[in-house]
Protein backbone atom coordinates (compact mmCIF):
# COMPACT_ATOMS: atom_id res chain seq x y z
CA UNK A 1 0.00 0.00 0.00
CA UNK A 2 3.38 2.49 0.30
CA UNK A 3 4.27 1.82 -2.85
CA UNK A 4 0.34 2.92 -4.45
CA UNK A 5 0.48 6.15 -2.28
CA UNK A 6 4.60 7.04 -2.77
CA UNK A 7 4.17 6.93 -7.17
CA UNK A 8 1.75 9.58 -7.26
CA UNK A 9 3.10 11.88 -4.38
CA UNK A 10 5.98 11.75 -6.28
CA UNK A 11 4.06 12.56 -9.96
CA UNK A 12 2.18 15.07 -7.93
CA UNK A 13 5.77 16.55 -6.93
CA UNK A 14 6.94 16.11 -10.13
CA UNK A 15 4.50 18.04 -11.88
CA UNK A 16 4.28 20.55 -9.36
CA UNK A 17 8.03 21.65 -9.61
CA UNK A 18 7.91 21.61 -13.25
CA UNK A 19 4.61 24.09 -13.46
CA UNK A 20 6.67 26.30 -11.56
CA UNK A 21 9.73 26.53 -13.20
CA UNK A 22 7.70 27.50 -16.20
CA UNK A 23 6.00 30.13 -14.16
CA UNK A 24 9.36 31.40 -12.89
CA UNK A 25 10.67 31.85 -16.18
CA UNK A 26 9.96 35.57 -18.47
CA UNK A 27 7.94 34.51 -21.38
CA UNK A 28 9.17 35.60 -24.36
CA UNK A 29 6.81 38.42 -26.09
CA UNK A 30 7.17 41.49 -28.29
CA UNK A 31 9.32 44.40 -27.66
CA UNK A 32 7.50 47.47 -26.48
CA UNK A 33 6.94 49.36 -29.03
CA UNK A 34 7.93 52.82 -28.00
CA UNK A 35 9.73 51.94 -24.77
CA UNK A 36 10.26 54.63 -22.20
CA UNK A 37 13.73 55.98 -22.09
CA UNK A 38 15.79 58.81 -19.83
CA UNK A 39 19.11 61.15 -20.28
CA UNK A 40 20.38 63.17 -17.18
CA UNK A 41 23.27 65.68 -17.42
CA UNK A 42 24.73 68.99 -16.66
CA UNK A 43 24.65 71.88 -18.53
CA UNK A 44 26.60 75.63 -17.36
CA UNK A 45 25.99 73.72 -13.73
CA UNK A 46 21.89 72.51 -14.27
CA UNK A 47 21.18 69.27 -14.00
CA UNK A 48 18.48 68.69 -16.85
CA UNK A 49 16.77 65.54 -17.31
CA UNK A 50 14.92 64.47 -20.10
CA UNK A 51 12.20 61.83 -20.09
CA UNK A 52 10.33 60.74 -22.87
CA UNK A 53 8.81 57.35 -24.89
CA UNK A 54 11.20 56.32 -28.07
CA UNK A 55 9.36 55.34 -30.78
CA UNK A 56 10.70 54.11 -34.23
CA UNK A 57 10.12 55.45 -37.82
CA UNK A 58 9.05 52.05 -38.87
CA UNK A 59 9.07 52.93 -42.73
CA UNK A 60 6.41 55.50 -41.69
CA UNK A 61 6.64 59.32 -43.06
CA UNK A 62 7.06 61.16 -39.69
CA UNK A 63 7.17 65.23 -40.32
CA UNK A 64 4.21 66.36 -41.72
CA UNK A 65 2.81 62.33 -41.88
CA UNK A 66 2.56 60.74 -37.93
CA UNK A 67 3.34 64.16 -36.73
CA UNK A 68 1.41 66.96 -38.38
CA UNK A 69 2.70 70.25 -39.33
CA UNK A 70 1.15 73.32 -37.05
CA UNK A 71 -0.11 70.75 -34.20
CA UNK A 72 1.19 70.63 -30.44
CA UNK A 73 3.21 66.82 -30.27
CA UNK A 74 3.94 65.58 -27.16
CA UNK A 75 7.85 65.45 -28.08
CA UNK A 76 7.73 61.43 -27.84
CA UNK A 77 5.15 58.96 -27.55
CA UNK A 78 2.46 57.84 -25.37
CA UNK A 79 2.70 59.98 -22.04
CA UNK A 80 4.17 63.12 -22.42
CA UNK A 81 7.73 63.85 -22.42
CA UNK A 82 9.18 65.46 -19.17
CA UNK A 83 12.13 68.27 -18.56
CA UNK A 84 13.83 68.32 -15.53
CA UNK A 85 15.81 71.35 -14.69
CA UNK A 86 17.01 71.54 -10.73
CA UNK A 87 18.22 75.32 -11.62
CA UNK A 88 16.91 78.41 -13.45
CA UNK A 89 18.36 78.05 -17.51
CA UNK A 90 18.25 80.22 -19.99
CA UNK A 91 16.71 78.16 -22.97
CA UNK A 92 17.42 79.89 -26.42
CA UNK A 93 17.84 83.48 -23.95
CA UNK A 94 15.06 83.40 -22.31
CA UNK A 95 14.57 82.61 -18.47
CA UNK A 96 13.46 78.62 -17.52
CA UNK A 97 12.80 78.58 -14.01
CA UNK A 98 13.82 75.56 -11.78
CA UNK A 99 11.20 72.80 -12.16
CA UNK A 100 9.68 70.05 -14.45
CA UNK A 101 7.53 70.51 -17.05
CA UNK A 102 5.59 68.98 -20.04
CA UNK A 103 7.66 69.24 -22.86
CA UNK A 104 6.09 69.42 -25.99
CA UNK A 105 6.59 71.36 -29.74
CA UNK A 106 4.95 72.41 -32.25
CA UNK A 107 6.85 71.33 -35.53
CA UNK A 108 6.76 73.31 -38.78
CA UNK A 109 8.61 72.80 -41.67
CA UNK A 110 11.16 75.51 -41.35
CA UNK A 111 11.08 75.88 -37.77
CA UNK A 112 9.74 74.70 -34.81
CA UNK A 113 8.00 76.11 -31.55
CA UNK A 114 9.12 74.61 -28.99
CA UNK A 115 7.00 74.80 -25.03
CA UNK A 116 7.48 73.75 -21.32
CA UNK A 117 4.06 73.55 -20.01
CA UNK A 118 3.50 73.71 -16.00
CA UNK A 119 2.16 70.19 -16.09
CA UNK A 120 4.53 67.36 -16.47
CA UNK A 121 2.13 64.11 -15.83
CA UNK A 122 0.24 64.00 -19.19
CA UNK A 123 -1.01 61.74 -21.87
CA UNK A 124 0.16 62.27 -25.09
CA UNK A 125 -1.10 65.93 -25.60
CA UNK A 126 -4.72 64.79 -25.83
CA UNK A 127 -5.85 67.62 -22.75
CA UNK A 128 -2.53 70.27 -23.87
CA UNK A 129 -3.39 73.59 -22.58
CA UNK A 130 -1.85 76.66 -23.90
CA UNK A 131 -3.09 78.92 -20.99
CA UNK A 132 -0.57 76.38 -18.65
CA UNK A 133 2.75 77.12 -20.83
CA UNK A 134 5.47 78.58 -18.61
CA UNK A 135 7.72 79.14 -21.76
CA UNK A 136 7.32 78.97 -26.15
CA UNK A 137 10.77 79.65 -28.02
CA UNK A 138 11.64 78.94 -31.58
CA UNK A 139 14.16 76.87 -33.04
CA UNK A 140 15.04 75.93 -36.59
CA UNK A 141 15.54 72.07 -37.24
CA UNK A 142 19.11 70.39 -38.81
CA UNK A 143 18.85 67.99 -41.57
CA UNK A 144 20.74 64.79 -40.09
CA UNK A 145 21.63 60.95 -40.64
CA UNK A 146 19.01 58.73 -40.29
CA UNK A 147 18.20 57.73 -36.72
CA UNK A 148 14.97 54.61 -36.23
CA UNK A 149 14.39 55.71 -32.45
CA UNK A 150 13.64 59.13 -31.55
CA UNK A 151 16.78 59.92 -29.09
CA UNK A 152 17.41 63.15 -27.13
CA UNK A 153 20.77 64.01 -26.28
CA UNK A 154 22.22 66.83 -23.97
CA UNK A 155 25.97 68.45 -24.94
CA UNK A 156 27.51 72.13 -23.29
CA UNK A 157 25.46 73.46 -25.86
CA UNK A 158 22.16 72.49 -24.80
CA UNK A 159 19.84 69.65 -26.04
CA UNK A 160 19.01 68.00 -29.51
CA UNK A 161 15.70 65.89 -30.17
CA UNK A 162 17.00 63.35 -33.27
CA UNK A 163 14.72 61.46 -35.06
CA UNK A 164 14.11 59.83 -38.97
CA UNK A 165 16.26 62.47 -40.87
CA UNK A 166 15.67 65.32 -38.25
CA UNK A 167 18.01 66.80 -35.52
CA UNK A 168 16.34 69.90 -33.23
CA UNK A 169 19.08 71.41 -31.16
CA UNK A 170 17.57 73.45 -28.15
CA UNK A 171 20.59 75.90 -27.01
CA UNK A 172 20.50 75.96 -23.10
CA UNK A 173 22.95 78.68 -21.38
C-alpha cells in the first residue's frame, strides 16, 4: 500500500516543480513598441533631465505624416515627455525657471515652436493647454543621418531631439 500512495506523491511533486519553473521563467513576447527611455546631465551647472517614450520610424513618413505640421506633439510617444531642470536656464535666452515641465513642440517645416508647459504628468497631448505654458521659443531644425528611435541628447550646448532624418538642437545657457 506504500508503494500505491509514494508513485503519485511523487508525480504530484513532479508536476508541481515543473509548473513552476515554467512560471518562474519571463515569457518571451514582443518588444515594447515605443519603450520609455531617460538622459540626465549637466549643462553651465543645471542638471536637466529628459524623459520621454522612443518610438521608431518604422518605414512610416514622420514630419508632416505621424506628426502633423502646425499641431502641439507631445515630443515622444504615449505619455508626455518630461524636462527636468534643478536650476533656473536660460533656454534659447530666455529665463526657464527651476522645475519640471511637459515638454512638448509644435513642428513646422522651417522651424519649430518649442513649449514647457506647468504640467509634467500627461497623456500624449490629448488635454494640452496653452493657458498652462510657462515658456514657447523657436528653433530651426538640422537635416541629419538617419536615426529609427527618436533619441534626445544633452551636450555644453544644450539639447538635440534626433529622429528619422531630423536633428532639433535646443541651445540651453
Amino acid at each position: 500500500m506504500k508503494k500505491t500512495f509514494q508513485l503519485p506523491a511523487i508525480a504530484f511533486f513532479a508536476i508541481a516543480l515543473l509548473f513552476a519553473s515554467c512560471a518562474a521563467k519571463k515569457p518571451a513576447g514582443k518588444p515594447i513598441a515605443s519603450p520609455r527611455d531617460s538622459i540626465s546631465r549637466k549643462v553651465h551647472g543645471a542638471r536637466i533631465t529628459i524623459n520621454y517614450g522612443s518610438p521608431s520610424v518604422k518605414g512610416r513618413k514622420i514630419w508632416g505624416g505621424l506628426v502633423p505640421y502646425d499641431t502641439v506633439w507631445r515630443t515622444g510617444a504615449n505619455e508626455a515627455t518630461r524636462f527636468t531642470t534643478d536650476k533656473d536656464i536660460q533656454v534659447e535666452g530666455k529665463t526657464l525657471p527651476a522645475g519640471t515641465y511637459g515638454f512638448f513642440a509644435i513642428p513646422k517645416a522651417d522651424k519649430w515652436i518649442i513649449i514647457f508647459n506647468s504640467v509634467p504628468n500627461q497623456w500624449g497631448a490629448f488635454k494640452y493647454d496653452a493657458s498652462k505654458d510657462v515658456l514657447r521659443v523657436t528653433v530651426i531644425p538640422t537635416p541629419a543621418e538617419m536615426h529609427e528611435r527618436l533619441v534626445y541628447t544633452i551636450n555644453s550646448k544644450g539639447i538635440i531631439l534626433t529622429w528619422e532624418k531630423l536633428n532639433v538642437p535646443i541651445t540651453i545657457e
